[in-house]
C-alpha atoms as a PDB file:
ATOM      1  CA  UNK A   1       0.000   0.000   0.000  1.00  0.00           C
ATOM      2  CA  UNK A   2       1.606   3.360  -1.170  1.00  0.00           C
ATOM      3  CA  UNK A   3       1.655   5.784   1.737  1.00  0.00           C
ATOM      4  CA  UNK A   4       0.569   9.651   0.141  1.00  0.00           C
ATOM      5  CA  UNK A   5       3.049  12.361   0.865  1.00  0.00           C
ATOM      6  CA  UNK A   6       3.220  13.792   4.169  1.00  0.00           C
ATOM      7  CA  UNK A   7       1.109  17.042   5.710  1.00  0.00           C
ATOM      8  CA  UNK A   8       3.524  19.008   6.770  1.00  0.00           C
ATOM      9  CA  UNK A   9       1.621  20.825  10.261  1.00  0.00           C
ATOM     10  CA  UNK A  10       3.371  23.416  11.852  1.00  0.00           C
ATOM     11  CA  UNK A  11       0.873  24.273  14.105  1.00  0.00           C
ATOM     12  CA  UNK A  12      -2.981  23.138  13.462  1.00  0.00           C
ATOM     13  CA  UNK A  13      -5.890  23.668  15.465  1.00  0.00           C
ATOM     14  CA  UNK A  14      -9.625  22.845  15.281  1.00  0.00           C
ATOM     15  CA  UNK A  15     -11.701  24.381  17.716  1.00  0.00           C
ATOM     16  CA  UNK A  16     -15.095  23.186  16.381  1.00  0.00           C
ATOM     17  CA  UNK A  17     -17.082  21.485  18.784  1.00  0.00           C
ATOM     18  CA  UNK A  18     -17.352  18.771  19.864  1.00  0.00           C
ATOM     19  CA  UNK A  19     -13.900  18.261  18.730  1.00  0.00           C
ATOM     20  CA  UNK A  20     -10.989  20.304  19.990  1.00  0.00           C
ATOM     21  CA  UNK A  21      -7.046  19.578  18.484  1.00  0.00           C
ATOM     22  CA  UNK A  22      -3.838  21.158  18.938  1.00  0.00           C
ATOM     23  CA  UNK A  23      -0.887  19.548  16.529  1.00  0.00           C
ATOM     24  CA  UNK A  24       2.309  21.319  17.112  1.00  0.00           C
ATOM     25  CA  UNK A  25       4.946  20.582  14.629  1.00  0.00           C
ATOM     26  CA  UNK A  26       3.587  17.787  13.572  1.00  0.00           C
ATOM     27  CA  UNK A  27       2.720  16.410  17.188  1.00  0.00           C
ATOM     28  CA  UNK A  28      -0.668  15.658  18.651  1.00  0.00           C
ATOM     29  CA  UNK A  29      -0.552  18.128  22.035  1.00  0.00           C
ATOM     30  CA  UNK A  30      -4.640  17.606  22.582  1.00  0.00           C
ATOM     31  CA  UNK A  31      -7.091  15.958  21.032  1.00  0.00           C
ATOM     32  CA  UNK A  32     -10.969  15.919  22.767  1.00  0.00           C
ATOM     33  CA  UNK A  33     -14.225  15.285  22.458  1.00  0.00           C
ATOM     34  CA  UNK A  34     -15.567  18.728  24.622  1.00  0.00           C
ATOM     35  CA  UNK A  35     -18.651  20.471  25.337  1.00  0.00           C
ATOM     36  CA  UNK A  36     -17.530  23.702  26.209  1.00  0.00           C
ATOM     37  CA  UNK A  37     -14.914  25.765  24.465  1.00  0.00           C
ATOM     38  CA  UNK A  38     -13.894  29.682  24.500  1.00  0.00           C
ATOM     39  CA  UNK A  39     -11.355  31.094  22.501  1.00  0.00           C
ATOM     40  CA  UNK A  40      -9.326  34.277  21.587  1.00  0.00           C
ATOM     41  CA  UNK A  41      -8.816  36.212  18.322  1.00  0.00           C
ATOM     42  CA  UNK A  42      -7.339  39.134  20.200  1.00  0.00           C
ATOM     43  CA  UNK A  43      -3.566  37.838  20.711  1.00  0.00           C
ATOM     44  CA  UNK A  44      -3.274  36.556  17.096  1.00  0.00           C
ATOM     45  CA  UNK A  45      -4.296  39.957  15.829  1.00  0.00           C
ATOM     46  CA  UNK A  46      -2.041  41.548  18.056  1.00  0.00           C
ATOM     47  CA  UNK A  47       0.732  40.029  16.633  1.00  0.00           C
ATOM     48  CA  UNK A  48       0.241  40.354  13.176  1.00  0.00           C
ATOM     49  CA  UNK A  49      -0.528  44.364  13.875  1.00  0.00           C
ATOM     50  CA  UNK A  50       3.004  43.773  15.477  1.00  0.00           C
ATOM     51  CA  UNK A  51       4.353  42.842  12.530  1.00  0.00           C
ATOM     52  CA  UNK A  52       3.018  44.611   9.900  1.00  0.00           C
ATOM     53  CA  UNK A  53       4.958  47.573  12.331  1.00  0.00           C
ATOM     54  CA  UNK A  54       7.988  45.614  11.667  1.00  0.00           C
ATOM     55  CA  UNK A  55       7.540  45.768   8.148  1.00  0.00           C
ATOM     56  CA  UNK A  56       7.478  42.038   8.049  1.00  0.00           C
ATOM     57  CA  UNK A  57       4.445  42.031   5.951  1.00  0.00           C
ATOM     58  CA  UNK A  58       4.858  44.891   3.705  1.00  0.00           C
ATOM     59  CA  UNK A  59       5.633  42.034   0.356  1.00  0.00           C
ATOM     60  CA  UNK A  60       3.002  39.962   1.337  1.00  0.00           C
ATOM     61  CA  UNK A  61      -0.439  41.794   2.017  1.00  0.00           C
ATOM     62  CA  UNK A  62      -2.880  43.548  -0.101  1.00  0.00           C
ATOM     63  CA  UNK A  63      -2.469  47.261   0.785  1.00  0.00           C
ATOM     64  CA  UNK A  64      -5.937  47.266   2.118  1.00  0.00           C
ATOM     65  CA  UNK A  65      -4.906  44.762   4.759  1.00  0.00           C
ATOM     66  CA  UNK A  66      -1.789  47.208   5.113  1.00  0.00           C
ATOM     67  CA  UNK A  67      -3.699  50.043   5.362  1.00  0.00           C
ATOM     68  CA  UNK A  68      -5.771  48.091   7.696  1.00  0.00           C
ATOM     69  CA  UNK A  69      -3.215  47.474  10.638  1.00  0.00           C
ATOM     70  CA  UNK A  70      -2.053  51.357  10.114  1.00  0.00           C
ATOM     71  CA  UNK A  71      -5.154  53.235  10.565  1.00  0.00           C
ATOM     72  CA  UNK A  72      -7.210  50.676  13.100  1.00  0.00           C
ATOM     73  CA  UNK A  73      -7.961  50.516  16.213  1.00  0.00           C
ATOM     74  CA  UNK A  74      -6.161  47.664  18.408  1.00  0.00           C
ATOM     75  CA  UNK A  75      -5.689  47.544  22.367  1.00  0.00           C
ATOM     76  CA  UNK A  76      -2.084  48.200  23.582  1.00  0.00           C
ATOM     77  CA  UNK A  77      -2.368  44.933  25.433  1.00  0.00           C
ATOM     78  CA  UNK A  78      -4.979  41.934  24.614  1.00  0.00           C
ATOM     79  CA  UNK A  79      -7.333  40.986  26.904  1.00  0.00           C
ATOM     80  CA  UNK A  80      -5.105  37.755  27.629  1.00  0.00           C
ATOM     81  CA  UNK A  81      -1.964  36.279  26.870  1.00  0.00           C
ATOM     82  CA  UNK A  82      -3.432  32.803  24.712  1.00  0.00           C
ATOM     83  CA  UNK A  83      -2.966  32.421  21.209  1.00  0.00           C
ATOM     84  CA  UNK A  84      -5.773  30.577  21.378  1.00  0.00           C
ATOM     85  CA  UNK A  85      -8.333  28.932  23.535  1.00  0.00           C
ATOM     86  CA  UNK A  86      -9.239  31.297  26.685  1.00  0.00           C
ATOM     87  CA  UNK A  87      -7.844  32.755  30.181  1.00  0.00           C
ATOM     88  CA  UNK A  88      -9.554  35.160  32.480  1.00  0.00           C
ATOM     89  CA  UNK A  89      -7.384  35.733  35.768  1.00  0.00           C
ATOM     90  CA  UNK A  90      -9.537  34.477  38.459  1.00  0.00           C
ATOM     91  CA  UNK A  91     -12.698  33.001  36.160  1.00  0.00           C
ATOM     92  CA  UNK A  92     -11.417  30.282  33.765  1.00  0.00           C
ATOM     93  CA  UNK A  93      -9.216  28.904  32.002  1.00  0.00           C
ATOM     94  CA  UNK A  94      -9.756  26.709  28.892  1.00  0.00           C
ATOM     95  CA  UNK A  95      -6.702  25.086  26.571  1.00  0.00           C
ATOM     96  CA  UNK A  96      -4.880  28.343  26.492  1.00  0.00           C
ATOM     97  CA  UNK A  97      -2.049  28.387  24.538  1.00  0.00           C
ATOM     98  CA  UNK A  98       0.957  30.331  24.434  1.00  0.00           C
ATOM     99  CA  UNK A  99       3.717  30.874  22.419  1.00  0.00           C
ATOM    100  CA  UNK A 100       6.719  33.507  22.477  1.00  0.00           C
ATOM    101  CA  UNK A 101       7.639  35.288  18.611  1.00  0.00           C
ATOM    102  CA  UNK A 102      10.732  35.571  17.541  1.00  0.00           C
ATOM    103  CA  UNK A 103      11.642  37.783  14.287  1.00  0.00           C
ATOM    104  CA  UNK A 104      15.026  35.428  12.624  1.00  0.00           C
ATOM    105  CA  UNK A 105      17.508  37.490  10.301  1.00  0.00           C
ATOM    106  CA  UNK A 106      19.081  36.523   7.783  1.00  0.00           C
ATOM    107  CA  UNK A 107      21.303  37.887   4.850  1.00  0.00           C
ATOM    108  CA  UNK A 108      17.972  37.201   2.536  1.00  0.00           C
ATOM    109  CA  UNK A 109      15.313  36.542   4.265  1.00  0.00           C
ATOM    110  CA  UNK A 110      13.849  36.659   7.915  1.00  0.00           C
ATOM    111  CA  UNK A 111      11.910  33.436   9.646  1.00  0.00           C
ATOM    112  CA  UNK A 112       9.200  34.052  12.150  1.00  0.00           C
ATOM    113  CA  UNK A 113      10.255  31.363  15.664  1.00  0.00           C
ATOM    114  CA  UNK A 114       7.737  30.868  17.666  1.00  0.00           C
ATOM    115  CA  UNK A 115       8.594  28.730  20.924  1.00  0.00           C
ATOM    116  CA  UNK A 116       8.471  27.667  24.193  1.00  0.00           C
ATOM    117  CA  UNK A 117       4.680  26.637  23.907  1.00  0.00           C
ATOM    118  CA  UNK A 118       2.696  26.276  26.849  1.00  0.00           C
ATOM    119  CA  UNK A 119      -0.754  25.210  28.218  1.00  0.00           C
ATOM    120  CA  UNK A 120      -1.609  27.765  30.569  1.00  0.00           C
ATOM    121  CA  UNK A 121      -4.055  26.680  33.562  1.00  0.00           C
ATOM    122  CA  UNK A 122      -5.318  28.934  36.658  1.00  0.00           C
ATOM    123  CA  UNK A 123      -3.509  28.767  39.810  1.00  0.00           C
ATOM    124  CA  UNK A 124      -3.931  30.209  43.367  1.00  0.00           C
ATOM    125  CA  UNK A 125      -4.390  33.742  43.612  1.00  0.00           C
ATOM    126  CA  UNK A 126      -2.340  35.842  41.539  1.00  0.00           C
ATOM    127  CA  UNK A 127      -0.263  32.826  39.919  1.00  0.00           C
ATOM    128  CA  UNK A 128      -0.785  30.100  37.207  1.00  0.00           C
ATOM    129  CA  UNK A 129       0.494  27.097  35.897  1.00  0.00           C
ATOM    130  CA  UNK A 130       2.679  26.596  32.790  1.00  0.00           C
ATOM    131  CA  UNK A 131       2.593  23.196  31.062  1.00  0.00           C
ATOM    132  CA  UNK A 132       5.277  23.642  28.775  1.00  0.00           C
ATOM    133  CA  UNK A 133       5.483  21.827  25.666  1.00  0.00           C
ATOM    134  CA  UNK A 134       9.033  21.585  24.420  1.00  0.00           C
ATOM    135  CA  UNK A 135       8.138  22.942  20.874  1.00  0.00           C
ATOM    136  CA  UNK A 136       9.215  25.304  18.431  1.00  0.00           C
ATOM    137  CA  UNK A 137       8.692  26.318  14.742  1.00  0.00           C
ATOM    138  CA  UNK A 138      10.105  28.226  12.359  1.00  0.00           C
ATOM    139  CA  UNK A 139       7.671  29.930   9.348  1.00  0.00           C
ATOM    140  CA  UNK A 140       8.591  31.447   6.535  1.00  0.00           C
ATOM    141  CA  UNK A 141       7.292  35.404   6.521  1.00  0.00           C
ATOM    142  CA  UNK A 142       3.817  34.292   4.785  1.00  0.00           C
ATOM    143  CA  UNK A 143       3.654  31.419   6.530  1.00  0.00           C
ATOM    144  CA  UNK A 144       3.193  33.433  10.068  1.00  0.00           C
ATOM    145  CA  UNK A 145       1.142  35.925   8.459  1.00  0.00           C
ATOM    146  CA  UNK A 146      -1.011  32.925   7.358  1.00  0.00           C
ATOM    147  CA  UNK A 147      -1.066  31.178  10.454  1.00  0.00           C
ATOM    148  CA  UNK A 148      -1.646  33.597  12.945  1.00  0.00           C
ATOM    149  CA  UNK A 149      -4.633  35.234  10.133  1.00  0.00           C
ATOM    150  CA  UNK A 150      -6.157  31.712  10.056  1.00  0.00           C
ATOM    151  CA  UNK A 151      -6.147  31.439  14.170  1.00  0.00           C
ATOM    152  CA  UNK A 152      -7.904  34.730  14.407  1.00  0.00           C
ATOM    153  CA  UNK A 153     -10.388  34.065  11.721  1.00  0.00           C
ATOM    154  CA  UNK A 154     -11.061  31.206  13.162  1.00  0.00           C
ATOM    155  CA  UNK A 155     -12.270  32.781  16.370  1.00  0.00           C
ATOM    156  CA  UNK A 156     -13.882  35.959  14.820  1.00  0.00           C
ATOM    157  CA  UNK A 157     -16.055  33.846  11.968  1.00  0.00           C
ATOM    158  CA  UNK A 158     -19.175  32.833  13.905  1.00  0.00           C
ATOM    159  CA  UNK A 159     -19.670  36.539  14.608  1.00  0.00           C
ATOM    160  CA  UNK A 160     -18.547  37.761  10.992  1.00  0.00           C
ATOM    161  CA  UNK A 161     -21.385  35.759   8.712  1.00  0.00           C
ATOM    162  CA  UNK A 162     -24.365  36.621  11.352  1.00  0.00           C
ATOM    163  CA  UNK A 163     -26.735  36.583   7.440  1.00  0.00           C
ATOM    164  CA  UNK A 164     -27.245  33.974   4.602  1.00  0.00           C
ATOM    165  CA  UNK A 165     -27.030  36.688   2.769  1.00  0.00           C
ATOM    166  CA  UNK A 166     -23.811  37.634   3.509  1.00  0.00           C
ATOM    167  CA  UNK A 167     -23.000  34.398   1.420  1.00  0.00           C
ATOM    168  CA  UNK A 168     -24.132  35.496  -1.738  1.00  0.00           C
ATOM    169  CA  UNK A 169     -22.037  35.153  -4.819  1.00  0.00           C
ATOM    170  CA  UNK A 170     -19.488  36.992  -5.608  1.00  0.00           C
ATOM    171  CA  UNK A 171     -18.596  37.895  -2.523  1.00  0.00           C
ATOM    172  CA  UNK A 172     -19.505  41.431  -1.652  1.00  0.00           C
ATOM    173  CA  UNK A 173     -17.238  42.944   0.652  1.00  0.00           C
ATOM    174  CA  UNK A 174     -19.122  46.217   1.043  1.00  0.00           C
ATOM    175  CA  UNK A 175     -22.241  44.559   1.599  1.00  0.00           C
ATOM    176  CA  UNK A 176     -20.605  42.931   4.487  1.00  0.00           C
ATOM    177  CA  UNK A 177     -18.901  45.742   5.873  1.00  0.00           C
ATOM    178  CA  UNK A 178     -21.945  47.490   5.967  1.00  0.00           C
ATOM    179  CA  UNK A 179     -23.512  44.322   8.402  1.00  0.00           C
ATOM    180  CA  UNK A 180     -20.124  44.583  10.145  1.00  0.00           C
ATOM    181  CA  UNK A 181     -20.433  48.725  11.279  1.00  0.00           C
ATOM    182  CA  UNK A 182     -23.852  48.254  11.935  1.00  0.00           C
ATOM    183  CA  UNK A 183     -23.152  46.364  14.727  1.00  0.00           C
ATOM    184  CA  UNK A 184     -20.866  48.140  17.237  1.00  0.00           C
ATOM    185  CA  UNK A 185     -19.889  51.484  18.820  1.00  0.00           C
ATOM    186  CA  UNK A 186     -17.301  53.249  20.770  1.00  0.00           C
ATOM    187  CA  UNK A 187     -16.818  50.961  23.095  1.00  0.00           C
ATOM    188  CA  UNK A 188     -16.436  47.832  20.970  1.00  0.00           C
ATOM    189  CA  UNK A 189     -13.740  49.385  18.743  1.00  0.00           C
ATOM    190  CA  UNK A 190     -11.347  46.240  19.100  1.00  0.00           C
ATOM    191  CA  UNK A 191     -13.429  43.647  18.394  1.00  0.00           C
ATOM    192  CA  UNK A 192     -14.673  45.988  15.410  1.00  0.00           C
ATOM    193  CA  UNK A 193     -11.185  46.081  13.668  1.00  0.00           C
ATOM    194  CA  UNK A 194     -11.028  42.260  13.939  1.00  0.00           C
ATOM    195  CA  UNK A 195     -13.886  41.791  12.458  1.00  0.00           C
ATOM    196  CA  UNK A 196     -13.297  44.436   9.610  1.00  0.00           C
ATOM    197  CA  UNK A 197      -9.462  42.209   9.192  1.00  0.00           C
ATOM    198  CA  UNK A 198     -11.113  39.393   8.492  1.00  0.00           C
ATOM    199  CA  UNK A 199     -13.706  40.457   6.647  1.00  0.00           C
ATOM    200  CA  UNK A 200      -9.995  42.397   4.287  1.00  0.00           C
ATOM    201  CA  UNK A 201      -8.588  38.720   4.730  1.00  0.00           C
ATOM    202  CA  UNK A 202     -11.058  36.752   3.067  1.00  0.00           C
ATOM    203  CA  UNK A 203     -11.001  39.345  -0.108  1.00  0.00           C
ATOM    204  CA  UNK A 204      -7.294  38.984  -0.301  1.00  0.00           C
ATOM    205  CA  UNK A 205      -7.335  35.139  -0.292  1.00  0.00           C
ATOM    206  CA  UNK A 206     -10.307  35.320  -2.938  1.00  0.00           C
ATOM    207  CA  UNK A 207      -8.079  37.451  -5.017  1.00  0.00           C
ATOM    208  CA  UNK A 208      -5.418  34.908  -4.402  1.00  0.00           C
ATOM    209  CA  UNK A 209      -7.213  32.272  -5.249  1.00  0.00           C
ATOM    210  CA  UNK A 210      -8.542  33.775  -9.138  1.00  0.00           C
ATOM    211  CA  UNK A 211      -4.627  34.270  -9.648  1.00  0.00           C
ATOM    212  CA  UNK A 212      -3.823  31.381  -8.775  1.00  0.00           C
ATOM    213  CA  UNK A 213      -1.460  32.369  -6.270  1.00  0.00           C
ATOM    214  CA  UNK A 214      -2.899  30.345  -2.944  1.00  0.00           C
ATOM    215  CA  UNK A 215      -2.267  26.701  -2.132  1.00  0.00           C
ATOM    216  CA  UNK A 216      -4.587  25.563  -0.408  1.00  0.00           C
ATOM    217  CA  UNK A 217      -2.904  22.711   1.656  1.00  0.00           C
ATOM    218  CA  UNK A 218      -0.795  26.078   3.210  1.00  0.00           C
ATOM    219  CA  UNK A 219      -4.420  26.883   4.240  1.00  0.00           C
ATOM    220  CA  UNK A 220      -5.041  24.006   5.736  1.00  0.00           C
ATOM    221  CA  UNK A 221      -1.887  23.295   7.606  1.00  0.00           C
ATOM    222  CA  UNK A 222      -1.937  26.775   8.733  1.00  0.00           C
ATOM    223  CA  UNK A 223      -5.126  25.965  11.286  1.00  0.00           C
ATOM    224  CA  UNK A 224      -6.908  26.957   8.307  1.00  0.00           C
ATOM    225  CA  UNK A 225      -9.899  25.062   8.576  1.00  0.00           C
ATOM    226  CA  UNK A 226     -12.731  27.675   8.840  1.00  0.00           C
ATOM    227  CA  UNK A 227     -11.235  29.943   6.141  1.00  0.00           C
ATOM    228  CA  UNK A 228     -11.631  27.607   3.862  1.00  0.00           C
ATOM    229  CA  UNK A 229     -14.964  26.440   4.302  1.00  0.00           C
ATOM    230  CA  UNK A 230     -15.902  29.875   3.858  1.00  0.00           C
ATOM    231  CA  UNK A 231     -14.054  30.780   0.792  1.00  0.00           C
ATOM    232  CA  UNK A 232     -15.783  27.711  -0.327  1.00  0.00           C
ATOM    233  CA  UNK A 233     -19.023  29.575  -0.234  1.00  0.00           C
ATOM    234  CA  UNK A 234     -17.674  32.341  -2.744  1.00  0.00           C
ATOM    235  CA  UNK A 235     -15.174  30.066  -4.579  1.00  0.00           C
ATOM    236  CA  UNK A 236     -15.424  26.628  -6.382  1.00  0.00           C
ATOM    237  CA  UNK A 237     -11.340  25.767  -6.194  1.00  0.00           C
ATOM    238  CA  UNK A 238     -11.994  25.831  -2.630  1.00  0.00           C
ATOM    239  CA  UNK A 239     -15.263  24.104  -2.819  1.00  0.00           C
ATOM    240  CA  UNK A 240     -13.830  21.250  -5.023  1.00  0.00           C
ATOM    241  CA  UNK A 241     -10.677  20.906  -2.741  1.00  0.00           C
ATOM    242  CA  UNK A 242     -12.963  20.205   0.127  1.00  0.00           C
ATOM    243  CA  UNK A 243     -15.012  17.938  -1.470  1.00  0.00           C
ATOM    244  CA  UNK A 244     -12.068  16.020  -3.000  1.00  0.00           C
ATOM    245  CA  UNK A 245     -10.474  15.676   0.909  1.00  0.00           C
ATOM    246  CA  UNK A 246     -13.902  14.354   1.923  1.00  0.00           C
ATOM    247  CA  UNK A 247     -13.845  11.736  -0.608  1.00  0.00           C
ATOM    248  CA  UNK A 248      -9.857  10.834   0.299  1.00  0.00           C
ATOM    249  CA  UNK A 249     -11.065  10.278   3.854  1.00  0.00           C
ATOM    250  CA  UNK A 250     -13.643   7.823   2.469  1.00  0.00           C
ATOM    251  CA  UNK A 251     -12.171   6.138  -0.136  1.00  0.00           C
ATOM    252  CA  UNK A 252      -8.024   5.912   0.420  1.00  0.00           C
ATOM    253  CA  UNK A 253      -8.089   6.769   4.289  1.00  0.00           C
ATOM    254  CA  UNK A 254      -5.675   3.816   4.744  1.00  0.00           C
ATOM    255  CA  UNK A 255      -3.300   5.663   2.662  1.00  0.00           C
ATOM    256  CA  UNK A 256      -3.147   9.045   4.304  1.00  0.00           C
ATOM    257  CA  UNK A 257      -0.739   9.835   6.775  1.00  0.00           C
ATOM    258  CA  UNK A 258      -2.117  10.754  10.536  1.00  0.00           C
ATOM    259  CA  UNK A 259      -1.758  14.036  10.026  1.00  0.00           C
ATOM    260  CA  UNK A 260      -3.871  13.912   6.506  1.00  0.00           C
ATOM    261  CA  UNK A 261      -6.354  11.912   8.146  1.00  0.00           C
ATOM    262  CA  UNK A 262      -6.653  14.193  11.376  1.00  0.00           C
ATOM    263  CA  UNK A 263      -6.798  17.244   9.061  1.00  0.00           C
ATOM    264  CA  UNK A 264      -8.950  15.984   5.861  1.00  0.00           C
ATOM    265  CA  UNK A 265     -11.579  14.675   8.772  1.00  0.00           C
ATOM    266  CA  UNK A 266     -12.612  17.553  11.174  1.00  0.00           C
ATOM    267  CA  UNK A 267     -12.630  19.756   7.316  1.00  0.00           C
ATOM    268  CA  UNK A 268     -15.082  17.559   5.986  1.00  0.00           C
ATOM    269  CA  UNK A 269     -16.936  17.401   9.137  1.00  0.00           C
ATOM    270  CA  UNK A 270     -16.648  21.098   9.578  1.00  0.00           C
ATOM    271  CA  UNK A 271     -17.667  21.072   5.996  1.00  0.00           C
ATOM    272  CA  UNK A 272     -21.188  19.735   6.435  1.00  0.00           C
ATOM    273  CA  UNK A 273     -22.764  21.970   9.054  1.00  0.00           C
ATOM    274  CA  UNK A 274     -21.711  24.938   6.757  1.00  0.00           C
ATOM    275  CA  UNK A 275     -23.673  23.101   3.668  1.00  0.00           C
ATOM    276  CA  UNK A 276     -20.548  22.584   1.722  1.00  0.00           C
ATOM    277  CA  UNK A 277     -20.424  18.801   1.264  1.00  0.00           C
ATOM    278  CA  UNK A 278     -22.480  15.962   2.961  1.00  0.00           C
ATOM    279  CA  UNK A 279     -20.507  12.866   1.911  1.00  0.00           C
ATOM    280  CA  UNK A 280     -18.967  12.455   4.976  1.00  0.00           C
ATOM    281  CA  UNK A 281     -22.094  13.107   7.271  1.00  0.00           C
ATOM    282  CA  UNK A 282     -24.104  10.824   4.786  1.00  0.00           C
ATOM    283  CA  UNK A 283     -21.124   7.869   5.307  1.00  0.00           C
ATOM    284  CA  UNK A 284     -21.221   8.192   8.896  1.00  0.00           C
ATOM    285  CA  UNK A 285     -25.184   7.800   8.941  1.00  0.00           C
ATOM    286  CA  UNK A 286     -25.188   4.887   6.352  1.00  0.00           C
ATOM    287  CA  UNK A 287     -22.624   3.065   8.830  1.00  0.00           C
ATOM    288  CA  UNK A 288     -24.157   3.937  12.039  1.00  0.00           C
ATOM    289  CA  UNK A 289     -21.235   5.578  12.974  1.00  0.00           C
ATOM    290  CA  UNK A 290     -20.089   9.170  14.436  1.00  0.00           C
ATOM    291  CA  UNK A 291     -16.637  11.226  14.036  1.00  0.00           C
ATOM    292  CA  UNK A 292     -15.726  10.619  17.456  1.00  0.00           C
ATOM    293  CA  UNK A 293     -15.681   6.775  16.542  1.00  0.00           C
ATOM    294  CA  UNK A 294     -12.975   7.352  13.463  1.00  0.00           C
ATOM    295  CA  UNK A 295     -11.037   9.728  15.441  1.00  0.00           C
ATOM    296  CA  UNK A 296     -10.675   7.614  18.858  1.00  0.00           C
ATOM    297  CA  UNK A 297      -7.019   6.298  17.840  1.00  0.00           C
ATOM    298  CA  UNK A 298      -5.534  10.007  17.870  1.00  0.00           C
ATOM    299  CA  UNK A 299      -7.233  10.999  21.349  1.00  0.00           C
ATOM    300  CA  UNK A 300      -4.793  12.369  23.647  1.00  0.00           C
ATOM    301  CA  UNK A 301      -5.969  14.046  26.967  1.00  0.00           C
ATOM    302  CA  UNK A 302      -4.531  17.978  27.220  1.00  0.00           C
ATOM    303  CA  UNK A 303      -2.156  17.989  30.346  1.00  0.00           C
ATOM    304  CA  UNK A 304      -3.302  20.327  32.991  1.00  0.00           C
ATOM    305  CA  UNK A 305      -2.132  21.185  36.446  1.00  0.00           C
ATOM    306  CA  UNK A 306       1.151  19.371  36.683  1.00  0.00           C
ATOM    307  CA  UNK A 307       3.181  22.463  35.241  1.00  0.00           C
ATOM    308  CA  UNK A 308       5.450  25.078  37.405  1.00  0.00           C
ATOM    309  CA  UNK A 309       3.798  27.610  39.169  1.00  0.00           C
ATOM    310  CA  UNK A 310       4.542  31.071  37.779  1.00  0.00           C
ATOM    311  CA  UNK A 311       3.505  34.827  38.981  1.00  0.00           C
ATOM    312  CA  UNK A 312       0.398  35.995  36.257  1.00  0.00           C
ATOM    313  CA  UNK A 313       1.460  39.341  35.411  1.00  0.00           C
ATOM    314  CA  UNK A 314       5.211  37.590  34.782  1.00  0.00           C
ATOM    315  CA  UNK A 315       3.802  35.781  32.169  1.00  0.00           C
ATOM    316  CA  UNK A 316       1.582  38.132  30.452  1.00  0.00           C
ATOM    317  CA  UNK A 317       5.192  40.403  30.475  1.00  0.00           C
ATOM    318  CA  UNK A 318       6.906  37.471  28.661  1.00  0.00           C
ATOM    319  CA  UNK A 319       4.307  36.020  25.895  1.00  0.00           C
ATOM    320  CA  UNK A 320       3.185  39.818  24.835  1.00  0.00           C
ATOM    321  CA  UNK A 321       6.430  41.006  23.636  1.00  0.00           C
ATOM    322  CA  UNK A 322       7.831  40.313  20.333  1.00  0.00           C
ATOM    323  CA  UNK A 323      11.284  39.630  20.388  1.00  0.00           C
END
């Protein structure tokens, strides 16, 4: 049996329920069946508007999205220190990530590190506990600006498309910008520019995408799971690629490497509430069968509370600054 080329994941994660998965270069860190999950879009954003300062994305963005992260509102400080999942000192904690940048120079190019990942769990008081991981990885400048795009799309999405409408074809940005403004005020002026980023993001990849410039397994390995199943909406590449990873799952899922078969799944899955493809949701049904069933050889339980005991503002100090 021919094993497919790898899936090369840097960092991938699904935050879908019931199903929440962290892969970190190209390890399973989590992977649960859950009934609650909160997560962040503000730290992602903040380090991309960190960036863009740097100059670091000045070759790869649209100059809307530039002109985005110079003229926007963004808090000096996000509300918490995860790159995903969700902390509030003294309320809850839930699979929050961290990870510390690092901006790599070299002669001809510079590579974005990020490293010494961490779960981050609620402790007595003023302190918390840091499960650290032992991982780094180094992306290329797109790669990050992909990445960290896809992690805070992915937690800004469910509030972007609030209207069908909004998924009429061709995509109409102003249309949706309109929906987007009519929603906030003065004192929502953060979550406001997010929004109004993602809503710039999905034009640029669209744009992409027509030239023929995207691929869309970067997408996907990039935590891109929910960007894609709404560019599907707009775009047919994107539609086809998804339902060509459904039918991979079905038909040569022997074949696929884990990280394939992790990845391919929870899209197709993901796929089917957002009416993009039902061939998976129709196999499972034929077969009696559910997702958690397929995925129960990849579980692995997120470690929590057996990490070093650290002072909180020391930590929100160390993963906010940009090295």
């Amino acid at each position: 049996m021919i094993k497919k080329a790898n899936l090369d994941i840097p960092l991938f994660i699904s935050t879908d329920q019931p199903l929440i998965i962290y892969i970190i270069n190209n390890k399973i860190v989590g992977c649960e069946i859950t009934k609650t999950y909160n997560n962040n879009r503000f730290m992602a954003y903040f380090l991309l508007k960190k960036l863009a300062n740097k100059g670091i994305l000045k070759s790869i963005c649209s100059e809307n999205l530039l002109y985005h992260f110079e003229n926007n509102y963004l808090l000096d400080i996000p509300i918490t220190p995860c790159l995903c999942g969700f902390y509030e000192p003294g309320f809850i904690s839930n699979r929050c990530l961290l990870a510390k940048v690092n901006i790599h120079e070299t002669e001809n190019k510079k590579n974005i590190i990020m490293y010494d990942f961490a779960l981050l769990e609620p402790g007595k008081k003023d302190t918390v506990i840091i499960n650290k991981l032992n991982e780094s990885i180094a992306l290329s400048e797109k790669e990050a600006f992909l990445l960290l795009s896809n992690i805070c799309f992915d937690a800004t999405c469910d509030f972007l498309f609030t209207k069908e409408s909004a998924f009429e074809r061709p995509f109409d940005k102003e249309y949706n910008k309109e929906l987007i403004n009519s929603k906030y005020n003065e004192h929502t002026k953060s979550q406001h520019s997010i929004e109004l980023f993602c809503l710039e993001y999905v034009d640029y990849l669209l744009a992409q995408l027509n030239l023929n410039k995207i691929n869309l397994d970067d997408l996907l390995r990039l935590s891109g799971l929910k960007i894609l199943t709404v560019l599907a909406r707009f775009d047919s590449k994107a539609e086809i690629y998804i339902q060509n990873k459904a039918s991979e799952v079905l038909n040569s899922f022997d074949t696929l490497t884990q990280n394939q078969k992790i990845s391919y799944l929870v899209l197709a899955y993901i796929s089917n509430y957002r009416t993009i493809t039902s061939t998976l949701d129709n196999y499972l049904s034929e077969n009696s069968m559910k997702l958690e069933q397929i995925l129960e050889d990849f579980y692995v339980k997120f470690p929590t509370e057996i990490g070093i005991i650290r002072k909180r503002d020391e930590i929100f100090t160390t993963y906010l600054s940009l090295d």
